[in-house]
N, C-alpha and C. Protein backbone atom coordinates (compact mmCIF):
# COMPACT_ATOMS: atom_id res chain seq x y z
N UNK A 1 0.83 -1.18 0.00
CA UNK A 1 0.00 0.00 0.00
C UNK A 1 0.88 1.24 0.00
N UNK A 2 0.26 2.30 -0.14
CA UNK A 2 0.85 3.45 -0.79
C UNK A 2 0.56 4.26 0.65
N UNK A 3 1.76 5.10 1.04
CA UNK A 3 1.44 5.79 2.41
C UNK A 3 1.84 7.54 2.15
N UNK A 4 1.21 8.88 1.99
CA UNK A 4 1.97 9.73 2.09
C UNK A 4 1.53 10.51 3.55
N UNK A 5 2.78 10.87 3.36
CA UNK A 5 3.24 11.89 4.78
C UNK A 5 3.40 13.22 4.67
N UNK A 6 2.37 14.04 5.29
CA UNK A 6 2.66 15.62 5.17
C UNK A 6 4.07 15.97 5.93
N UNK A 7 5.03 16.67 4.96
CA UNK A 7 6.38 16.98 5.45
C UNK A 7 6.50 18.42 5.95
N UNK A 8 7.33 18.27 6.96
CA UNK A 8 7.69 19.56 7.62
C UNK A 8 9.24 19.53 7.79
N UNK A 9 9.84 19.60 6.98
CA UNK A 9 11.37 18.84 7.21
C UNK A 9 11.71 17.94 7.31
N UNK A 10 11.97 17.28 8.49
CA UNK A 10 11.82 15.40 8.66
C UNK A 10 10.98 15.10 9.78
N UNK A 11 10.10 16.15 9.87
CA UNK A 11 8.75 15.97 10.58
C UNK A 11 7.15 15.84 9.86
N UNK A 12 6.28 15.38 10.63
CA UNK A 12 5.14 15.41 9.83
C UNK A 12 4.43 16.76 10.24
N UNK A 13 3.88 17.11 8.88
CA UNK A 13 3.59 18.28 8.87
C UNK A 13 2.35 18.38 9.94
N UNK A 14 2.00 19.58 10.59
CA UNK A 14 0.67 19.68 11.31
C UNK A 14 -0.47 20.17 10.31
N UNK A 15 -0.44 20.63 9.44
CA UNK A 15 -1.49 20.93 9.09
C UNK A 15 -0.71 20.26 7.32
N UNK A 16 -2.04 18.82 6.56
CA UNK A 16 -2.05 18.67 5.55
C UNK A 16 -1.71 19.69 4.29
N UNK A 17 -2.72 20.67 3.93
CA UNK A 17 -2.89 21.29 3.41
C UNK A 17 -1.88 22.41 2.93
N UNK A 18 -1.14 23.04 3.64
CA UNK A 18 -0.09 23.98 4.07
C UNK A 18 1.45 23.14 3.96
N UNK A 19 1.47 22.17 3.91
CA UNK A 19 2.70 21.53 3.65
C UNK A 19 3.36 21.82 2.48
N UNK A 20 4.75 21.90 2.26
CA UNK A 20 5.59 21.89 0.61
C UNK A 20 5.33 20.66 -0.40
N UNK A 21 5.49 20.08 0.63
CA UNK A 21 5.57 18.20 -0.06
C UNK A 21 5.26 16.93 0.51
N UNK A 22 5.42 16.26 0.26
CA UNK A 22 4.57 14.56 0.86
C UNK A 22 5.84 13.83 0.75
N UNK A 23 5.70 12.82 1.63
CA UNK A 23 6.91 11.89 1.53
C UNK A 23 5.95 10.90 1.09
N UNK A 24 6.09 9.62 0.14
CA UNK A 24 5.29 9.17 -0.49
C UNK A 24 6.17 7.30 -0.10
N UNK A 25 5.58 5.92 0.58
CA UNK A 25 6.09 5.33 0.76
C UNK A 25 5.40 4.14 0.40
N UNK A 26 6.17 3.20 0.14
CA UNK A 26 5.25 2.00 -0.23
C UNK A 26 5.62 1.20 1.10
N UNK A 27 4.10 0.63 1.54
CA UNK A 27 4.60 -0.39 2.41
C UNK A 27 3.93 -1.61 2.59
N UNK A 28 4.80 -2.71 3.12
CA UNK A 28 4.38 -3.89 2.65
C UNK A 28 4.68 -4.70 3.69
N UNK A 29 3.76 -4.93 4.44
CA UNK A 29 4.24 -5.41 6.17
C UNK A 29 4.89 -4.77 6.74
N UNK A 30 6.21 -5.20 7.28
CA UNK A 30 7.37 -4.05 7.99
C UNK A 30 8.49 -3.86 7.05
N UNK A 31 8.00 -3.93 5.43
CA UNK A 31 8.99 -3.63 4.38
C UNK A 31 8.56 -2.29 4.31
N UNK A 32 9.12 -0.98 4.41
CA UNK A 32 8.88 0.14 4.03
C UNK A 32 9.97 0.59 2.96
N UNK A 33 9.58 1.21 1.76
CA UNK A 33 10.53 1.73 0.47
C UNK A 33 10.06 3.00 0.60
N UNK A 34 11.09 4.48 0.68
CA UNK A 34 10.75 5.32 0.27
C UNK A 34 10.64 5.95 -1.35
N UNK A 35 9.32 5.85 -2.14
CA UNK A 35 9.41 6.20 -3.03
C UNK A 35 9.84 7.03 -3.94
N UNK A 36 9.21 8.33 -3.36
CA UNK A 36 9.55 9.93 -4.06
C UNK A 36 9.09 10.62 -2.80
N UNK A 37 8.97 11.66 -3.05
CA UNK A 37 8.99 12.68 -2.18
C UNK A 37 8.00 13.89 -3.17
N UNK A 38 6.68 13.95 -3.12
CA UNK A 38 5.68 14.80 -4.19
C UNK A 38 5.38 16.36 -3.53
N UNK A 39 6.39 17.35 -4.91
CA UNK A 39 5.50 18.62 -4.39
C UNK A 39 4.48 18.68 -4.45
N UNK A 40 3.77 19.67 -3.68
CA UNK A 40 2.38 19.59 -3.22
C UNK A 40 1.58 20.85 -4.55
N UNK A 41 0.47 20.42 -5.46
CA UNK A 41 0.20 21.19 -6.03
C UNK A 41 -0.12 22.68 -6.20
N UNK A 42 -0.18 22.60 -4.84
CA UNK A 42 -0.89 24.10 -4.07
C UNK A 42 -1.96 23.79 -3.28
N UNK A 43 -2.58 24.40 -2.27
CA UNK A 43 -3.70 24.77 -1.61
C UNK A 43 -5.11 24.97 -2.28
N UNK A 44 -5.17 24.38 -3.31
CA UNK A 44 -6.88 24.40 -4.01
C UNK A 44 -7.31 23.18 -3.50
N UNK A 45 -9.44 23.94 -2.72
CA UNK A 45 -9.91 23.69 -2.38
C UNK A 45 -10.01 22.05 -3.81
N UNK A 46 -9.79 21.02 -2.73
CA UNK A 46 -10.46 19.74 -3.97
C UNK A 46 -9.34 18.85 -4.78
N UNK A 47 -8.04 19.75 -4.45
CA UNK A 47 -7.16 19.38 -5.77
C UNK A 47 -5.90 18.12 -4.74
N UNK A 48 -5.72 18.28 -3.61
CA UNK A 48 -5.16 17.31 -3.24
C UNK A 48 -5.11 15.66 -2.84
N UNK A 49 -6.88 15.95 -3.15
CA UNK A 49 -6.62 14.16 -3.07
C UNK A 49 -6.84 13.85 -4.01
N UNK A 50 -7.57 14.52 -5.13
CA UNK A 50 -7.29 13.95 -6.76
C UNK A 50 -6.00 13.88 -6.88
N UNK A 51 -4.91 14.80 -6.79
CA UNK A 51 -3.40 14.79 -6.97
C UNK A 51 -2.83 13.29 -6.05
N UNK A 52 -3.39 13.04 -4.99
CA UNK A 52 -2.23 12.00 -4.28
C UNK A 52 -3.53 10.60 -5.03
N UNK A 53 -4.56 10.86 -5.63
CA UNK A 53 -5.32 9.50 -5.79
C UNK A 53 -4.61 8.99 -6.91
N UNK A 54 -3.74 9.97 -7.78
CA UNK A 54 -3.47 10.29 -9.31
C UNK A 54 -2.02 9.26 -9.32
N UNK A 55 -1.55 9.45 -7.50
CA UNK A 55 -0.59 8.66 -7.59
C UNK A 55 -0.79 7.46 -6.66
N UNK A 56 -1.88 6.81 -6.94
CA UNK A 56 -1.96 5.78 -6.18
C UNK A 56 -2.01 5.58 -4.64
N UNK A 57 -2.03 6.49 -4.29
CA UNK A 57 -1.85 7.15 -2.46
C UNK A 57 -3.11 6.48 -1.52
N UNK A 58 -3.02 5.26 -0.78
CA UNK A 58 -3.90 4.66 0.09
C UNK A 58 -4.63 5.09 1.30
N UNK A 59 -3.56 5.90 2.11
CA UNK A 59 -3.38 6.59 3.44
C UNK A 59 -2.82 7.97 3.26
N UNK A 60 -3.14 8.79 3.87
CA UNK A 60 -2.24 9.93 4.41
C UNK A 60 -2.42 10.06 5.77
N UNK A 61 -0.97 10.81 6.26
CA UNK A 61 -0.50 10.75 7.36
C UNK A 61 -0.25 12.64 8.01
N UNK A 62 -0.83 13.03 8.67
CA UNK A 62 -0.68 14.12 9.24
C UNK A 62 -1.08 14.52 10.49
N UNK A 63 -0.74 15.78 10.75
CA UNK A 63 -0.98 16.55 12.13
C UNK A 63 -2.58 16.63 12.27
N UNK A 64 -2.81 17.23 11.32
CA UNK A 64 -3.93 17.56 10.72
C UNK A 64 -4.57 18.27 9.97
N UNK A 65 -6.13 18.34 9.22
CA UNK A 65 -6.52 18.89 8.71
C UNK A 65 -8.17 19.05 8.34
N UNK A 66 -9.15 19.98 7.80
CA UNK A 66 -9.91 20.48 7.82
C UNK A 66 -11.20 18.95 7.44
N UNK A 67 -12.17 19.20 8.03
CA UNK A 67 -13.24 17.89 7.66
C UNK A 67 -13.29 17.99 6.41
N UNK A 68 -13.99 19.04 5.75
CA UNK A 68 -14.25 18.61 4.50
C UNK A 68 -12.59 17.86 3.57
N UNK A 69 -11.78 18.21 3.70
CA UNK A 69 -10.69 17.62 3.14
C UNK A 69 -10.58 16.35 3.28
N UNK A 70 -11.07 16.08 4.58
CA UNK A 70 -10.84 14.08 5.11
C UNK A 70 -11.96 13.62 4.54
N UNK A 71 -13.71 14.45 3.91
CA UNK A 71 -14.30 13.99 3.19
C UNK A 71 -13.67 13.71 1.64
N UNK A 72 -13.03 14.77 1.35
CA UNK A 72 -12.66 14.71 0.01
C UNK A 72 -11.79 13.76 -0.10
N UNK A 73 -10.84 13.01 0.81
CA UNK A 73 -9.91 11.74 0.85
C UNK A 73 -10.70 11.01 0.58
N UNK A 74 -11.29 10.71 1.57
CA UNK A 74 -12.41 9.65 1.71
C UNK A 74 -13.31 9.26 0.47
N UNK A 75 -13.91 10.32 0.02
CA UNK A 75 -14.80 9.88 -1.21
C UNK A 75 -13.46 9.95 -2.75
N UNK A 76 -12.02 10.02 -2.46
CA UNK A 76 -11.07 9.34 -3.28
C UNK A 76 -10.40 8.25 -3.11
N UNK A 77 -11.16 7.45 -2.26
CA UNK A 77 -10.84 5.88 -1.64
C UNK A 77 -9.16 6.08 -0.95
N UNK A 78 -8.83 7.08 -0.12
CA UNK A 78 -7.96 7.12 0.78
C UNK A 78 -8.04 7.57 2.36
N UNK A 79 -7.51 6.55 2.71
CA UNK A 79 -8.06 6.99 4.29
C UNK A 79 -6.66 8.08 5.21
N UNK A 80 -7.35 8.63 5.76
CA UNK A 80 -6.51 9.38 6.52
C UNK A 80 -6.51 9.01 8.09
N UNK A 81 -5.55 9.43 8.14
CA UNK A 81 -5.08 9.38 10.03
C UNK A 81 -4.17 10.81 10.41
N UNK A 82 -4.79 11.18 11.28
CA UNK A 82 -4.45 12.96 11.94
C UNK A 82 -4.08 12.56 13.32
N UNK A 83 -3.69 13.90 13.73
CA UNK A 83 -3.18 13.69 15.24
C UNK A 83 -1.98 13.07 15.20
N UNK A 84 -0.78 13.20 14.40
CA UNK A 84 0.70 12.66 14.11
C UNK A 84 1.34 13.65 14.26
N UNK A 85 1.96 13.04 15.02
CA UNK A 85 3.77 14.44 14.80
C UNK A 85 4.79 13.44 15.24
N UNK A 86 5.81 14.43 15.46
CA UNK A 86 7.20 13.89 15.66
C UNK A 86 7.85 13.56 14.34
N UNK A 87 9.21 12.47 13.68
CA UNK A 87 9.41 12.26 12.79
C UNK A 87 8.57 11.72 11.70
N UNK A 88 9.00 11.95 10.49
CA UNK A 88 8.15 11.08 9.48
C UNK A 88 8.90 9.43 9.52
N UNK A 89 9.97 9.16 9.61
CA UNK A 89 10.31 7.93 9.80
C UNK A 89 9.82 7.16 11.03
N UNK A 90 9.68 7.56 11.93
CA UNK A 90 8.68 7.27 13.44
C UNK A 90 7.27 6.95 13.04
N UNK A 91 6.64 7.51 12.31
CA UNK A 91 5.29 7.46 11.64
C UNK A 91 5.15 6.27 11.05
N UNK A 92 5.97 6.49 9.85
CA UNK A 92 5.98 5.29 8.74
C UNK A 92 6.25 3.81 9.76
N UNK A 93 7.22 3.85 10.20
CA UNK A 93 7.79 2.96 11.50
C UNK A 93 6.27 2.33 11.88
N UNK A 94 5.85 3.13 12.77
CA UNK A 94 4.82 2.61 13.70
C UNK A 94 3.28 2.34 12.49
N UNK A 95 3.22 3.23 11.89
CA UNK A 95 2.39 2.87 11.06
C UNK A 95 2.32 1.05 9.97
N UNK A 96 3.44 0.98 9.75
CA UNK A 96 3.65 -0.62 9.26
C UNK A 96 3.46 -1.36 10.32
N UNK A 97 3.63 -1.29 11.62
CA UNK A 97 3.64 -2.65 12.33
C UNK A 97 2.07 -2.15 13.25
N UNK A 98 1.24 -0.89 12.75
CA UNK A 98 0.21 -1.67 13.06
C UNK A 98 -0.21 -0.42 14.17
N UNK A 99 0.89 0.20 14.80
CA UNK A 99 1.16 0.76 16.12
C UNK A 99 0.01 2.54 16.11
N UNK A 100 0.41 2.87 14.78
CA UNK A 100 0.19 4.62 14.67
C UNK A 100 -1.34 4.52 15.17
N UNK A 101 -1.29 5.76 16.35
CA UNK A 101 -2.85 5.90 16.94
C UNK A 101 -3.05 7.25 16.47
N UNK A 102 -3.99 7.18 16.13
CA UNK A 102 -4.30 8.84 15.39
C UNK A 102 -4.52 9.34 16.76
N UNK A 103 -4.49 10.50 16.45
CA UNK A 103 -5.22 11.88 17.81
C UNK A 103 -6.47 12.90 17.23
N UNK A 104 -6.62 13.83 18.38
CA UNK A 104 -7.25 14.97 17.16
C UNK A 104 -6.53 15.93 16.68
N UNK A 105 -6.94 16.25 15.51
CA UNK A 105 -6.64 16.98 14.23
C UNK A 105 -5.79 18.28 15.14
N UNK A 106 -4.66 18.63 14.47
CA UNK A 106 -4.13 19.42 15.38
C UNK A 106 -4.61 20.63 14.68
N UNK A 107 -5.09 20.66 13.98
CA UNK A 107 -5.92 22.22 13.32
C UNK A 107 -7.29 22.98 13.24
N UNK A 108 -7.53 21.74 14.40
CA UNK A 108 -8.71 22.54 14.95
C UNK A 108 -9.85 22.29 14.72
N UNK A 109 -9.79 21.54 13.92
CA UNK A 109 -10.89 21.20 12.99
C UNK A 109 -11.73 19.65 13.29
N UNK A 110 -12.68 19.25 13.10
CA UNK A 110 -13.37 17.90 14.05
C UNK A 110 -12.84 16.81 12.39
N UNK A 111 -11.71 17.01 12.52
CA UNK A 111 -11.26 15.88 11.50
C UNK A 111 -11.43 14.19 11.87
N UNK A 112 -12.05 13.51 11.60
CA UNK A 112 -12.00 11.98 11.41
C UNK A 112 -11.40 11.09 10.49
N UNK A 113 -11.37 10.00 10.96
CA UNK A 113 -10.82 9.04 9.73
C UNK A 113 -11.83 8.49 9.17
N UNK A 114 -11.70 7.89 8.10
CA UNK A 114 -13.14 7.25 7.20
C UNK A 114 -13.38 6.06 7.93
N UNK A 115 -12.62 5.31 8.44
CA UNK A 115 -13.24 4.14 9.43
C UNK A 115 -12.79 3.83 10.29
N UNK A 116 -11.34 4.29 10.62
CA UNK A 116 -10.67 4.06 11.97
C UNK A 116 -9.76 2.76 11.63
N UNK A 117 -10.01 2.30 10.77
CA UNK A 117 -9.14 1.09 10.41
C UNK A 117 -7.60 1.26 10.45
N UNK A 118 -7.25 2.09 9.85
CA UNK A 118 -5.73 2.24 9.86
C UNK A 118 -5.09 1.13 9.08
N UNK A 119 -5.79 0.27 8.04
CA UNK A 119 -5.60 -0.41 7.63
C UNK A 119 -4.74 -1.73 7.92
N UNK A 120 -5.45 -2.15 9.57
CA UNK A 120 -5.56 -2.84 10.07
C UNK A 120 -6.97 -4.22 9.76
């Protein structure tokens, strides 16, 4: 499965949307490959999960971000998980073996995941 990560340096970004770029990873049990690394198209309302669906993108991984956006994942068959910080390699890490617990949305916003699965 396809994992991207809102970047903040070699942190995950807090807010999706506002990020430069995505760290983009394939993972496959506790095999993690870092793929590419995708600039972010810009801040149009609608255009980022067509852009990460465009690349195959399963999950995204962030601090957080606005509901309607986790709708707009969601109805592009990608699930999100908010409430992340610290490194992006810590993320990816805990996220393959199962571990990553989302939080709330650090932006304020009543962000959810589409099922809580975590693709578990």
């Amino acid at each position: 499965m396809k994992v991207a990560v809102a970047m903040e340096g070699n942190n995950v970004s807090a807010h999706f949307g506002h990020c430069a770029s995505y760290a983009v990873f394939n993972v496959n049990g506790l095999d993690i490959v870092r793929e590419e690394d995708l600039i972010s198209p810009g801040h149009e309302p609608g255009r980022l999960p067509v852009f990460l669906s465009e690349h195959n993108v399963d999950f995204v991984i962030a601090g957080g971000m606005g509901p309607r956006a986790v709708e707009l994942f969601c109805s592009n068959g990608i699930e999100v998980i908010l409430g992340i910080s610290g490194s992006i390699d810590s993320a990816i890490s805990e996220f393959a073996k199962g571990n990553l617990v989302a939080g709330e949305s650090m932006c304020h916003h009543d962000g959810s995941e589409c099922d809580g699965s975590h693709g578990e």
